[in-house]
Every structure is written in structure tokens, then in C-alpha cells.
N, C-alpha and C. Protein backbone atom coordinates (compact mmCIF):
# COMPACT_ATOMS: atom_id res chain seq x y z
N UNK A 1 0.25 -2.82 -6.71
CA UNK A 1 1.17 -2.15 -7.61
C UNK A 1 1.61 -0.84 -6.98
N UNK A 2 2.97 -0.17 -7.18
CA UNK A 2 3.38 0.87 -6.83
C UNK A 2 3.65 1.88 -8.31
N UNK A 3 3.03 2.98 -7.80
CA UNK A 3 3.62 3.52 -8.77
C UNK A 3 4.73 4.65 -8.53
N UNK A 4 5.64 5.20 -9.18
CA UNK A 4 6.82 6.15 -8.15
C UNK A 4 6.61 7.03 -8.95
N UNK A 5 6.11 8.38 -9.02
CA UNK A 5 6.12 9.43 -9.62
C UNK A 5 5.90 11.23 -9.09
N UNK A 6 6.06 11.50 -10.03
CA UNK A 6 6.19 13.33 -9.45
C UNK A 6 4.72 13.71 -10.16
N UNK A 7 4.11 14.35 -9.25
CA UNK A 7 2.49 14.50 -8.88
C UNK A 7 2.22 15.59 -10.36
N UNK A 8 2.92 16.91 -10.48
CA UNK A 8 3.49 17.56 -11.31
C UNK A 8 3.65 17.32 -12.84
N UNK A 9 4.07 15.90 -13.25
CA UNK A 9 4.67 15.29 -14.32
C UNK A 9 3.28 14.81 -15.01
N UNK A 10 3.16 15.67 -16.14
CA UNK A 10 2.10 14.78 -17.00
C UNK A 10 2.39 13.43 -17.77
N UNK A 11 3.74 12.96 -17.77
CA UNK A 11 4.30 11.74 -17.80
C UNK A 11 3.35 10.65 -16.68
N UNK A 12 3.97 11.03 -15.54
CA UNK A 12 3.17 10.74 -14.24
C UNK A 12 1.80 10.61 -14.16
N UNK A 13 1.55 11.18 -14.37
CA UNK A 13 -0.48 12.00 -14.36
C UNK A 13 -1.03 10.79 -15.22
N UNK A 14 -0.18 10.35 -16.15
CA UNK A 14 -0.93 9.63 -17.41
C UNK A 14 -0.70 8.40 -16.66
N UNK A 15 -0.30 7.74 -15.82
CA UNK A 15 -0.29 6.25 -15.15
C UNK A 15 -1.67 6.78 -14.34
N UNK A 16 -1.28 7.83 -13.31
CA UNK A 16 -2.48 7.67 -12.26
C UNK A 16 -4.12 8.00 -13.04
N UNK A 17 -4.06 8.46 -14.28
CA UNK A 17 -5.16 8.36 -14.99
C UNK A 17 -5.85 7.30 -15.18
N UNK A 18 -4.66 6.95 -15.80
CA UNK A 18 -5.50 5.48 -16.49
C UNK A 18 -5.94 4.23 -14.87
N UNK A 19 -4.92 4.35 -14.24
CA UNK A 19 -5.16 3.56 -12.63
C UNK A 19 -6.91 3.90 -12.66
N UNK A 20 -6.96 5.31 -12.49
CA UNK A 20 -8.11 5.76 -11.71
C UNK A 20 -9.71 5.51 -12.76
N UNK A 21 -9.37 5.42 -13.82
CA UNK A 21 -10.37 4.86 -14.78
C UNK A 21 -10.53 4.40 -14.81
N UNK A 22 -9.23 2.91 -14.72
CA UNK A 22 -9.39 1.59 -15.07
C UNK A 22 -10.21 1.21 -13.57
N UNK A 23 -9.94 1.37 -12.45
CA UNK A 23 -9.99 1.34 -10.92
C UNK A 23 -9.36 0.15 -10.81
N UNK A 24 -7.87 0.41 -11.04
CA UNK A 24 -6.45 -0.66 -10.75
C UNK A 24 -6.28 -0.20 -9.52
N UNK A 25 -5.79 -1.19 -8.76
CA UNK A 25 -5.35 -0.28 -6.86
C UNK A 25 -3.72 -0.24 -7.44
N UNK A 26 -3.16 0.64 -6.53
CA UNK A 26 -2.04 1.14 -6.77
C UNK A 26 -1.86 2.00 -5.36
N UNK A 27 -0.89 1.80 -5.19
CA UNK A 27 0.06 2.91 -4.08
C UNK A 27 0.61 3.81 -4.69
N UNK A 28 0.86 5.15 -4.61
CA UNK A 28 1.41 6.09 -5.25
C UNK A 28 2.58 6.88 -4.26
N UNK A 29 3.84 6.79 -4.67
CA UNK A 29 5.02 6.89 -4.15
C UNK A 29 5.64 8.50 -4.85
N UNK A 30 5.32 9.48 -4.28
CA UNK A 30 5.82 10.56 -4.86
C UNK A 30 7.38 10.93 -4.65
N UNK A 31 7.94 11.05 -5.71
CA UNK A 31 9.23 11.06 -6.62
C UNK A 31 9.87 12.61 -6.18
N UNK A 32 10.51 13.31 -5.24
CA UNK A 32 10.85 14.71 -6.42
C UNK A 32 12.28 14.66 -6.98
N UNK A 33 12.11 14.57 -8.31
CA UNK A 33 13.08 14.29 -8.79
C UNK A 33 14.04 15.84 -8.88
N UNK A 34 13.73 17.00 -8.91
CA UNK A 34 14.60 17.98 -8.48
C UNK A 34 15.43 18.05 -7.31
N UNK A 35 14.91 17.08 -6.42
CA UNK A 35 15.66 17.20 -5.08
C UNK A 35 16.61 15.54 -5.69
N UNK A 36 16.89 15.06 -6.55
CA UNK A 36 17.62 14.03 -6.73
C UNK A 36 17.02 12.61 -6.26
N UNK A 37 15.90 12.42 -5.87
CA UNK A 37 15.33 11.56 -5.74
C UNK A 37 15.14 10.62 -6.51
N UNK A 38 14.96 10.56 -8.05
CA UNK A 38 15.17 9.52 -8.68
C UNK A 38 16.15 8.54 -9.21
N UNK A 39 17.54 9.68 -8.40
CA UNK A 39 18.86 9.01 -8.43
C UNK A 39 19.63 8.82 -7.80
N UNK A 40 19.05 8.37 -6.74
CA UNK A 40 19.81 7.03 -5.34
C UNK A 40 19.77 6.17 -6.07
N UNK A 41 20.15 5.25 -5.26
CA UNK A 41 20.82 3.89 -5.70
C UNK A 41 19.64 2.70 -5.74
N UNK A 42 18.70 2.99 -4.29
CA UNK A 42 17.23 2.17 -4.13
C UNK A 42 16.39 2.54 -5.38
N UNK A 43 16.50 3.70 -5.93
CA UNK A 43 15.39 3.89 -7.50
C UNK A 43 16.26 3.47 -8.46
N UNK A 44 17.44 3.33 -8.49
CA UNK A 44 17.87 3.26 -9.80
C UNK A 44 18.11 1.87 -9.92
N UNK A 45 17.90 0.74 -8.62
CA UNK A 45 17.80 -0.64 -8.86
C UNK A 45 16.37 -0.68 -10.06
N UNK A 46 15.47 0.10 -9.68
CA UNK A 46 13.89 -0.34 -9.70
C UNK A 46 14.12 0.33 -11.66
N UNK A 47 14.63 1.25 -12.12
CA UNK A 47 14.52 2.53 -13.24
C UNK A 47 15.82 2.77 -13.43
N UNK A 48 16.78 1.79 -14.16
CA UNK A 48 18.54 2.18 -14.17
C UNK A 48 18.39 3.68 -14.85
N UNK A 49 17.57 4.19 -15.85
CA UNK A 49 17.16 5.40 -16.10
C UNK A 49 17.15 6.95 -15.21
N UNK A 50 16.75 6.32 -14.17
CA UNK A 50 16.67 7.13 -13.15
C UNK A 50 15.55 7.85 -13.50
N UNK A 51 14.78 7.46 -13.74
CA UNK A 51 13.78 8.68 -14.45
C UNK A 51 12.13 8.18 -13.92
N UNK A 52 11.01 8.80 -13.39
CA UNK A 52 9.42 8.42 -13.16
C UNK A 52 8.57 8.83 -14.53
N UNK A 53 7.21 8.31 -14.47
CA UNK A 53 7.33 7.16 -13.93
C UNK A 53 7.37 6.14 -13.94
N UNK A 54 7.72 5.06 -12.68
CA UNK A 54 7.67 3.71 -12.54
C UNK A 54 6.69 2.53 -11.99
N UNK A 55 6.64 1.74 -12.19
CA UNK A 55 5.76 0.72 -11.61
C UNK A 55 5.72 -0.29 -11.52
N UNK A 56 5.88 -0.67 -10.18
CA UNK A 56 6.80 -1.84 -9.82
C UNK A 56 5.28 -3.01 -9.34
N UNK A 57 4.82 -3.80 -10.31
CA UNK A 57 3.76 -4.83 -10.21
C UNK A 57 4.16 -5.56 -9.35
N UNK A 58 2.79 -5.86 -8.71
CA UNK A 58 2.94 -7.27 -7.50
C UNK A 58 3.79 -8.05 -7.71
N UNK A 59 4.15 -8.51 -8.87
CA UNK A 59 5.47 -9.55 -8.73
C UNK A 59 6.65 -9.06 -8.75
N UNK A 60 6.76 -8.08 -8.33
CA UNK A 60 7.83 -7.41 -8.37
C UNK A 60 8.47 -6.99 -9.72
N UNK A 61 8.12 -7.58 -10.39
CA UNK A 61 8.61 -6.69 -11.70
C UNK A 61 8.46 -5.13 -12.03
N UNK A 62 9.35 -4.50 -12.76
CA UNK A 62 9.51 -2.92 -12.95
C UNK A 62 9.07 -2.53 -14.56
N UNK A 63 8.64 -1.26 -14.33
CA UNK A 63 8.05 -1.08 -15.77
C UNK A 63 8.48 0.34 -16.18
N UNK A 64 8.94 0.62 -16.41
CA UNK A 64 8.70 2.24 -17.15
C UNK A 64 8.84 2.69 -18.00
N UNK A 65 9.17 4.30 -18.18
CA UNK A 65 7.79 4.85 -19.66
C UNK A 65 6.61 4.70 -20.27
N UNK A 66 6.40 6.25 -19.64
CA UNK A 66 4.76 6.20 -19.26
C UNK A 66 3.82 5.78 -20.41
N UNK A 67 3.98 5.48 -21.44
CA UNK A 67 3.21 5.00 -22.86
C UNK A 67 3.20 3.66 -22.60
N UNK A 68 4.87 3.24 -22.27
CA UNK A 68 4.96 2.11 -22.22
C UNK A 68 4.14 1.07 -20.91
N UNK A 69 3.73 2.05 -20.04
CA UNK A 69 3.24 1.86 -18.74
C UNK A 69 1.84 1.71 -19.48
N UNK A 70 1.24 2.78 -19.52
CA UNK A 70 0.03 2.79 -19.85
C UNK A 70 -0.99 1.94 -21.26
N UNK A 71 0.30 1.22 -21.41
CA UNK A 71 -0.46 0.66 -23.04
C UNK A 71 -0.61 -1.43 -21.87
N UNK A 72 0.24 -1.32 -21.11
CA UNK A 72 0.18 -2.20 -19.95
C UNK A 72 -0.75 -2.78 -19.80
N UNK A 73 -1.01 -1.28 -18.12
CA UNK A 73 -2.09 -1.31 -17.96
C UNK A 73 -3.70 -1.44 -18.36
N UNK A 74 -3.86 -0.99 -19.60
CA UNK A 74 -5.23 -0.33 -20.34
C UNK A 74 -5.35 -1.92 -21.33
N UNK A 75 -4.12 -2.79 -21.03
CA UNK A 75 -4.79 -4.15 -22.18
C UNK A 75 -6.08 -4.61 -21.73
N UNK A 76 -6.39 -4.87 -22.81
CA UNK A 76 -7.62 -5.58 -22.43
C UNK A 76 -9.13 -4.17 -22.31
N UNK A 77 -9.04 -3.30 -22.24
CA UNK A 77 -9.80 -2.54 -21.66
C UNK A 77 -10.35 -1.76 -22.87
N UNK A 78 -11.94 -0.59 -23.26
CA UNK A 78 -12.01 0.07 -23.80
C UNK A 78 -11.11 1.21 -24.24
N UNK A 79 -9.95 1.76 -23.79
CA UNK A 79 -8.65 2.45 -23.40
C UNK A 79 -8.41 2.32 -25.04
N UNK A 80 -8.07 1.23 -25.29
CA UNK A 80 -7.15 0.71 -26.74
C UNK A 80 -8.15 0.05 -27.34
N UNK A 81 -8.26 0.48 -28.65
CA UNK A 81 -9.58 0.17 -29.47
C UNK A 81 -9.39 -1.42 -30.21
N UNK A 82 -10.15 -2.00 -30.27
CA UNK A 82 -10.87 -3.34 -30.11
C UNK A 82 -9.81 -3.49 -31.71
N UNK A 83 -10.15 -2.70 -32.95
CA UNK A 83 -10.10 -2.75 -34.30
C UNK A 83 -8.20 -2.50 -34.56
N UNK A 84 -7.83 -3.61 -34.87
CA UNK A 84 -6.42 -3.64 -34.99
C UNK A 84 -5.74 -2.42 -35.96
N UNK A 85 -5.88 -2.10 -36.70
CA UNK A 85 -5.52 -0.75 -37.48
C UNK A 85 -5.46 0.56 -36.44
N UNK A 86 -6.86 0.61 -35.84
CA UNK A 86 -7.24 1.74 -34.52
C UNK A 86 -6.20 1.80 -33.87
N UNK A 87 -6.06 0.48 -33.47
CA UNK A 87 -5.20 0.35 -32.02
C UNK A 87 -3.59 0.69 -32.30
N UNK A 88 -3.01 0.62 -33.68
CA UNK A 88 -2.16 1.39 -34.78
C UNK A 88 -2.03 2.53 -34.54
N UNK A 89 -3.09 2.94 -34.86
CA UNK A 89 -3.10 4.57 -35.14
C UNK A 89 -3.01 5.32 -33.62
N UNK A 90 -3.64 4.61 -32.90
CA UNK A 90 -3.46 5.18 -31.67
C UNK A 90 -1.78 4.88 -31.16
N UNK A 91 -1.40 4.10 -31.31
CA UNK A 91 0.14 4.15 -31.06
C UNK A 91 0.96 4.86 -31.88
N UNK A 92 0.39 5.35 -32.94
CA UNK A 92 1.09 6.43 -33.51
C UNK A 92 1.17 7.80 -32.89
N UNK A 93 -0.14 7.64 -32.09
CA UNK A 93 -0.34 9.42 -31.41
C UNK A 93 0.66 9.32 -30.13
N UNK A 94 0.99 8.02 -29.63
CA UNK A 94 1.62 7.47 -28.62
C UNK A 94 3.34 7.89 -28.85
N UNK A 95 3.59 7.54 -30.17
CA UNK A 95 5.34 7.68 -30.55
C UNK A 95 5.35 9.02 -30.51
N UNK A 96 4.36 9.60 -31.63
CA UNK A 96 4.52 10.88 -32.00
C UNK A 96 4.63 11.93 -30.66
N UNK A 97 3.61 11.72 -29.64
CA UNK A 97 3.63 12.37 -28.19
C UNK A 97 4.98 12.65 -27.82
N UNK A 98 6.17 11.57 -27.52
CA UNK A 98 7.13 11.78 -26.90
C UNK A 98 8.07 11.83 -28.07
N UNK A 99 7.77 11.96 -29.20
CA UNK A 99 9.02 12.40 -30.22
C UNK A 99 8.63 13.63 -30.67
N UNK A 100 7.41 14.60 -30.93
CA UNK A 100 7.04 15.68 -31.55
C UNK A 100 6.05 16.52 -30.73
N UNK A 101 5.74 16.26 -29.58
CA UNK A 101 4.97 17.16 -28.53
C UNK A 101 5.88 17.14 -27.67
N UNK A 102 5.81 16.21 -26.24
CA UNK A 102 6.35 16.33 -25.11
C UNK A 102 7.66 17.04 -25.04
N UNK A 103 8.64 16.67 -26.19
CA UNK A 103 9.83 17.70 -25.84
C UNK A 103 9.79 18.84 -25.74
N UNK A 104 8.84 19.55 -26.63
CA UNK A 104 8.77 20.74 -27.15
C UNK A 104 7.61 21.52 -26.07
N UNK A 105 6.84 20.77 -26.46
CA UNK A 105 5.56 21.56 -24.94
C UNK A 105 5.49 21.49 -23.48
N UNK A 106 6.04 20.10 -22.87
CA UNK A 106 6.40 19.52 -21.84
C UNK A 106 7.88 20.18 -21.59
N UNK A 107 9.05 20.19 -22.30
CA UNK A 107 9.87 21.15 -22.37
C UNK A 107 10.10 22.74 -22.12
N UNK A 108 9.59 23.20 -22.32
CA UNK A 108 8.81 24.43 -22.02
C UNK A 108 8.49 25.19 -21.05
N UNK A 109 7.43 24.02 -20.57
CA UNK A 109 6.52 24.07 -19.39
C UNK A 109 7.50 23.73 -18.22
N UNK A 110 8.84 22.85 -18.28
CA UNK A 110 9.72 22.52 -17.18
C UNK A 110 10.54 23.64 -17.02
N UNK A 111 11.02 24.13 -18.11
CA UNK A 111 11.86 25.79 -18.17
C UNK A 111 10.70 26.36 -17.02
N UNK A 112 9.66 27.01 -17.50
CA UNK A 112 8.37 28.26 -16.80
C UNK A 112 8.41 27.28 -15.06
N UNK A 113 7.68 26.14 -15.71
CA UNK A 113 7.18 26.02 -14.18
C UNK A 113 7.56 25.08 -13.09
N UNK A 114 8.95 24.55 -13.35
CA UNK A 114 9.62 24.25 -12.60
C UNK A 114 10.92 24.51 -12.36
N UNK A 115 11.84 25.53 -13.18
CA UNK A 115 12.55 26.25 -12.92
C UNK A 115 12.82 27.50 -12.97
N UNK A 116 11.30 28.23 -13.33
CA UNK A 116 10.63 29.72 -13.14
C UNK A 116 11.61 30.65 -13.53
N UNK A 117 11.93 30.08 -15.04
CA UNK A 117 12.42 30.97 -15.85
C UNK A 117 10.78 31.71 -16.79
N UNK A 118 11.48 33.00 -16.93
CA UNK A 118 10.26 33.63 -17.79
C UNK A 118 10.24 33.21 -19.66
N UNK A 119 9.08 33.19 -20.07
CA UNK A 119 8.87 33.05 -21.64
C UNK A 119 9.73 33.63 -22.19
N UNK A 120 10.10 34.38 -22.24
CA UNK A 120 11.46 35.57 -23.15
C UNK A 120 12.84 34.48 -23.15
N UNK A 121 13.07 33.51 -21.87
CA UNK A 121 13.82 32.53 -21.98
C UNK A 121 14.21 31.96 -22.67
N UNK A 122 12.96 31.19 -23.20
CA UNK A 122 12.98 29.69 -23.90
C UNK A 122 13.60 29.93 -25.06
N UNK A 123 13.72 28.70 -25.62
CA UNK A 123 14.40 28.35 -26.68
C UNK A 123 13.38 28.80 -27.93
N UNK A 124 13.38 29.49 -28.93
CA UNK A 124 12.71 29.46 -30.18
C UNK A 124 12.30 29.04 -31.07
N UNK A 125 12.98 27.77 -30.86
CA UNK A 125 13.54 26.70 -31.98
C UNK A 125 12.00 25.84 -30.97
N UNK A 126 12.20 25.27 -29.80
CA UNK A 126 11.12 24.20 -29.16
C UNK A 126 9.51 25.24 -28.76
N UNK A 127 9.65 26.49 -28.88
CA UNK A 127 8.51 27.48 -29.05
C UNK A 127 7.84 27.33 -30.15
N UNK A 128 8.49 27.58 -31.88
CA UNK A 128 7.86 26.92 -32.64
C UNK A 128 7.61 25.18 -32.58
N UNK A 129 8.53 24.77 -32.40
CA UNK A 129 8.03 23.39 -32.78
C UNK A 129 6.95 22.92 -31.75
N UNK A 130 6.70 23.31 -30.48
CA UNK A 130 5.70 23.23 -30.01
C UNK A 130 4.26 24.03 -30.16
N UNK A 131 4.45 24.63 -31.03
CA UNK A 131 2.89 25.16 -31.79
C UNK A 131 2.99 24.39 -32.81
N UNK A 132 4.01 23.94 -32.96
CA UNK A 132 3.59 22.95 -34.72
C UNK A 132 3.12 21.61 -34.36
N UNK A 133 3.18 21.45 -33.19
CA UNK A 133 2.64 20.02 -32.51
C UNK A 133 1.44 20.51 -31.92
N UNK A 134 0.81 21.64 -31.51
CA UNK A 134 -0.50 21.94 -31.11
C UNK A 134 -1.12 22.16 -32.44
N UNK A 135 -0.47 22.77 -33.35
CA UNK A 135 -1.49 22.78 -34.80
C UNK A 135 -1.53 21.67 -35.60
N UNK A 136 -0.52 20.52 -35.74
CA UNK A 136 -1.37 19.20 -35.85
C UNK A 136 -1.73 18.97 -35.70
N UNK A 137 -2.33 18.82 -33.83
CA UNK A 137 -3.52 18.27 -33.30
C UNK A 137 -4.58 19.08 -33.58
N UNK A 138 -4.75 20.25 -33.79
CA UNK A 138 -5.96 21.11 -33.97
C UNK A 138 -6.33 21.08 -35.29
N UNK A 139 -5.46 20.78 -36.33
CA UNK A 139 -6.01 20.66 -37.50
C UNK A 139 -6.55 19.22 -37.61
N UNK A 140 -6.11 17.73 -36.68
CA UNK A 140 -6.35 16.45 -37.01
C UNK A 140 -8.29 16.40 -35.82
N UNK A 141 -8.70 17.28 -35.07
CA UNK A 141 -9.23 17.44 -34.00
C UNK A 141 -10.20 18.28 -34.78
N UNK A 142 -10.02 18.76 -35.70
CA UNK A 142 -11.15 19.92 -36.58
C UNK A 142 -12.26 19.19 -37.36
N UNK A 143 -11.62 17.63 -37.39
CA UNK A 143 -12.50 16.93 -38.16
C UNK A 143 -12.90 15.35 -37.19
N UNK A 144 -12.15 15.47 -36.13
CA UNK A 144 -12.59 14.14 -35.10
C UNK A 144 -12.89 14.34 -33.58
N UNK A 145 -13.30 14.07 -33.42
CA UNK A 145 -13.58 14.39 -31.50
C UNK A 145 -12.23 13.62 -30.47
N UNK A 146 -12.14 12.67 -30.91
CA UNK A 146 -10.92 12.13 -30.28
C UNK A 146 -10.18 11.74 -31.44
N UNK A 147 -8.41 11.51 -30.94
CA UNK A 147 -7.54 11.00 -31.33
C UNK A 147 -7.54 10.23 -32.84
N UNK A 148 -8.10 9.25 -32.37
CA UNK A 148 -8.89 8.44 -32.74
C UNK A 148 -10.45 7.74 -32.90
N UNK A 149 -10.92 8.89 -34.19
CA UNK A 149 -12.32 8.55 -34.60
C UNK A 149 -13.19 9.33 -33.11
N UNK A 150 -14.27 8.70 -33.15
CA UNK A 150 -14.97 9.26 -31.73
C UNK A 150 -14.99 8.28 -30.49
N UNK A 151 -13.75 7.58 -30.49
CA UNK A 151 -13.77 6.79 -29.15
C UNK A 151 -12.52 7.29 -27.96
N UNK A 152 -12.49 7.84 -26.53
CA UNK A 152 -11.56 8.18 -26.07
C UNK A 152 -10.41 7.18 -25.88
N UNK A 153 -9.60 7.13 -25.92
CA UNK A 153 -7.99 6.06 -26.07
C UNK A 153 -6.90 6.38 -25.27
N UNK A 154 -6.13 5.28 -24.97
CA UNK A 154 -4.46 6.36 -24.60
C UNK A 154 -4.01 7.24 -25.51
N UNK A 155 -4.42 7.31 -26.97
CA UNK A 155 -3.74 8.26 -27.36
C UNK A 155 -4.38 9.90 -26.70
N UNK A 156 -5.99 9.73 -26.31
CA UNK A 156 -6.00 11.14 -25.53
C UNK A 156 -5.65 11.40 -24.33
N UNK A 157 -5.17 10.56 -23.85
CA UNK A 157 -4.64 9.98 -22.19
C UNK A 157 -3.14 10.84 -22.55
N UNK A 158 -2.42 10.26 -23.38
CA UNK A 158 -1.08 10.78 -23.53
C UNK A 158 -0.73 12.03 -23.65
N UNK A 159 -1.50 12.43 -24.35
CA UNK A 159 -1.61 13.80 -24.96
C UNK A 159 -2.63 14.88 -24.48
N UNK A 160 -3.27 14.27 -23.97
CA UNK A 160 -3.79 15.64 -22.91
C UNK A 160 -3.06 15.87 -21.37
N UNK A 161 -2.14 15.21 -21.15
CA UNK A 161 -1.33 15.45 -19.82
C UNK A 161 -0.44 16.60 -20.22
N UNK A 162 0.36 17.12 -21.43
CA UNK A 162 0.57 18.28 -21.51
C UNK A 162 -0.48 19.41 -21.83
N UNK A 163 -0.68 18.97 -22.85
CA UNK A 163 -1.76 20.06 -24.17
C UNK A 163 -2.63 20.63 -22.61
N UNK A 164 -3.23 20.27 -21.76
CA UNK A 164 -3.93 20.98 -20.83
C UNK A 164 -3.55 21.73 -20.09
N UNK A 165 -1.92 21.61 -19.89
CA UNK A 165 -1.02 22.77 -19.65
C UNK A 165 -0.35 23.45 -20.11
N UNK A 166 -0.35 23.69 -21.35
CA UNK A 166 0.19 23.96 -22.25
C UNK A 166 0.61 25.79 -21.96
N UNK A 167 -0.07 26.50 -21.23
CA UNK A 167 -0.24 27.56 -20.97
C UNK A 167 0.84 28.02 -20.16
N UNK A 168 1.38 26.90 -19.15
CA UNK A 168 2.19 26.78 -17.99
C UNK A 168 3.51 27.09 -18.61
N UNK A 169 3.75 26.33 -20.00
CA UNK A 169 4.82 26.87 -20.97
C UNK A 169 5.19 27.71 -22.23
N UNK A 170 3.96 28.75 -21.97
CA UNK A 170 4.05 29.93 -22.44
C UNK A 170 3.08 30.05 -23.67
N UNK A 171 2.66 28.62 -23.65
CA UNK A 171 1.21 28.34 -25.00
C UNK A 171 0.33 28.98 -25.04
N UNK A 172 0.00 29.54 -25.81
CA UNK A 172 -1.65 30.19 -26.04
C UNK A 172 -1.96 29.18 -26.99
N UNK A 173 -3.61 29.30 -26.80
CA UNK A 173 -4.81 28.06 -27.31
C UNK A 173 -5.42 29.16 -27.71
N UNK A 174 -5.62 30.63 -27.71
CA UNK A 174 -6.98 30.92 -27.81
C UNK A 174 -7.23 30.57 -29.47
N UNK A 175 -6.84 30.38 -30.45
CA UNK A 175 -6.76 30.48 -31.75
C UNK A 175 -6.73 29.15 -32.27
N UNK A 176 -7.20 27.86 -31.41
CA UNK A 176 -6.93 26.66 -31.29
C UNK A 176 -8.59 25.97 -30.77
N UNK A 177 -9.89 26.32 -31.60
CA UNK A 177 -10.63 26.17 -31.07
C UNK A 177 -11.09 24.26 -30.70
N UNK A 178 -10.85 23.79 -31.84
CA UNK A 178 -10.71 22.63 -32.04
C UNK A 178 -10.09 21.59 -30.52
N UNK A 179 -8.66 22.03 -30.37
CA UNK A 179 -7.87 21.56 -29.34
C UNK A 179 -8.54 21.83 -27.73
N UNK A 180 -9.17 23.22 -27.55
CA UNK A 180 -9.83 23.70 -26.44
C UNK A 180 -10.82 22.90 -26.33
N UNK A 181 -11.96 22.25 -27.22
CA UNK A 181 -13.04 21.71 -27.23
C UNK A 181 -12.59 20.32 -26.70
N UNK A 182 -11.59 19.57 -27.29
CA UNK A 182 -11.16 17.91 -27.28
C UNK A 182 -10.26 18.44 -25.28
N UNK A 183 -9.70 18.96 -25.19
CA UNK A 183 -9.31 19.10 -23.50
C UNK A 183 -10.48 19.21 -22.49
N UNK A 184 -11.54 19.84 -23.28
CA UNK A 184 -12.71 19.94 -22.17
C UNK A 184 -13.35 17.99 -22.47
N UNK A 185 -13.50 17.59 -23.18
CA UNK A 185 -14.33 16.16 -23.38
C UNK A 185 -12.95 15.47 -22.74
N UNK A 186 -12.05 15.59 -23.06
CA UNK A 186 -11.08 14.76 -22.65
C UNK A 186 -10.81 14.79 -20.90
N UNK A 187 -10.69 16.34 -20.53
CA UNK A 187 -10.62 16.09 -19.71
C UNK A 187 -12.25 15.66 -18.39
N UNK A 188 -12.83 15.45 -19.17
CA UNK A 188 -14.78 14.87 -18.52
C UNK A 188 -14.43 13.78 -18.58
N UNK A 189 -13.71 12.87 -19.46
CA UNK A 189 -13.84 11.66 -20.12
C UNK A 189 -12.70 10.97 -19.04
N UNK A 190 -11.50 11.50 -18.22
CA UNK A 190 -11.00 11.30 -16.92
C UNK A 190 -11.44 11.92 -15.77
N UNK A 191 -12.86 12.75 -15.72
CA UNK A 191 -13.04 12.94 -14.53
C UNK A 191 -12.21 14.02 -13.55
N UNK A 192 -11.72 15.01 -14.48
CA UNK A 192 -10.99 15.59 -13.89
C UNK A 192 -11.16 17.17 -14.18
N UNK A 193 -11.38 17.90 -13.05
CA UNK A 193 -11.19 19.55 -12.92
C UNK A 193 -10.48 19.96 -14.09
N UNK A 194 -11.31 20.87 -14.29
CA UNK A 194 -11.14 21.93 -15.58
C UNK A 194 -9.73 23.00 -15.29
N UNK A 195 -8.27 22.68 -16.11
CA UNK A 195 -7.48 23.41 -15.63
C UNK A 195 -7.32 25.24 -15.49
N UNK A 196 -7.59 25.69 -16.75
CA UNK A 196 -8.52 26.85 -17.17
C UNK A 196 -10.21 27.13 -16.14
């Protein structure tokens, strides 16, 4: 399997996560899509979107959006919970991610730290609404360890590829004890360096 993505992109991050958990082999094809790379003509056969990331399976077939990638990959696996309602609810944290977080926090974070505009910048309007998407999770996280109940899922896969950078786009956590606690298990629970 190939996957084509920008190293950077917690979109991205959330395929090579789950790869590296699941221990799927994969080639990893880095994307920069600021330099226009995802919109030649050879990527946009593979992603008419133009957009990472992608993943183009041994049979050549193409896949993308990264939820949509990762709910894929993780069938079959502890990833997505066994109990059909669960596995619901966890695709709810899945919609909600890229309709009521990622724009707003992931948004943000592309203003600061990839086109190194300063906080005084941003928009006000995706400043609040991206604390109103960190204080859902901290108020739904005050009473569960993961996402969903106490088992880790894609829904913490999805959602900790921003929320752990959240800082990068001008977020403060300190007042977010709940959310700080579920990034440290979450991020143990992928095996991965403490960003903080």
C-alpha cells in the first residue's frame, strides 16, 4: 500500500497511525502540498480532489479522506469497537471531527504554522468555535477516558491528530484538565512522543 501524504498534516498522521498500530506495511510518499504537489495531473488521476491523504491499495485502487481511510484500514481490528451502537458513536466523533473541530483548530494551526501568520490574525469567529470544540471534548472526557467509554478507537485516532497541537494554533489547554490527561493516554496508546 502507498500512502501520499504531508508528514505535518494531522489528517495524514491519522493513516500513518493507525498503519503503525495496526503493523499494515505501507510506503509513505510525502506530499508538499504548498509547493503544488497535490495538483499535477499524476495525483489528481490517483485524488481528483487534489487533496492527502491518499492510499492507493495493492490493487491499485485509491482511497481518500482520512476517516474514510482509517475506518478501512482499522476493520476488523480492536480500533472500532466490537458493540454496534459503540462503533456509532464512534463515527459520530468521526463526522463531528471534520465538521466541528478540524476546521476550526486544524484551521488555525495552518494560518500560525504553515503560513506564519501571528494569533492577532486569525479569524474570531474559528478562535471561538475552536474552543467550543475543545470544551466539548473536555466536558465529554471529564466523565470518560476515551472517546468512547474506556476503550481507545479511531474516534481518539481522529481527534488527537489536532487537539495535540492545538497550541500550534494559538490554543491554550491549561484550563482543560480533562483533554490534557486523554492526549497524554492517547498519545501512549499510539506510541508516540509527548508533544508538550
Amino acid at each position: 500500500m502507498k500512502t501520499y501524504g504531508d508528514a505535518n498534516s494531522g489528517n495524514c498522521l491519522k493513516v500513518k497511525w493507525v498503519c503503525d498500530r495496526l503493523a499494515l506495511p505501507y510506503t509513505w510518499i510525502e506530499v508538499n502540498t504548498l509547493k503544488g504537489e497535490s495538483r499535477t495531473a499524476e495525483f489528481l488521476k490517483l485524488n481528483g480532489a487534489g487533496q492527502v491523504p491518499t492510499v492507493v491499495l495493492d490493487d491499485g485502487r485509491a482511497l481518500a479522506q482520512s476517516n474514510a481511510i482509517i475506518r478501512y484500514l482499522a476493520r476488523g481490528s480492536d480500533l472500532i469497537p466490537a458493540d454496534a451502537y459503540d462503533a456509532a458513536k464512534m463515527d459520530e466523533w468521526l463526522f463531528w471531527e471534520q465538521n466541528s473541530h478540524e476546521p476550526f483548530v486544524a484551521g488555525c494551526r495552518f494560518q500560525m504554522f504553515y503560513l506564519g501568520k501571528p494569533a492577532s490574525d486569525l479569524d474570531p469567529d474559528k478562535v471561538k468555535r475552536g474552543y467550543a470544540a475543545l470544551a466539548r471534548m473536555e466536558h465529554h472526557l471529564a466523565t470518560s477516558r476515551f472517546l468512547v467509554g474506556d476503550s481507545f478507537s479511531l474516534a481518539d485516532v481522529a481527534l488527537i491528530a489536532y487537539t495535540r497541537v492545538a497550541h500550534e494554533g494559538g490554543f491554550h489547554l491549561d484550563g482543560y484538565a480533562a483533554l490534557r490527561r486523554w492526549i497524554s493516554e492517547a498519545e501512549r496508546a499510539l506510541g508516540l512522543p509527548r508533544v508538550r
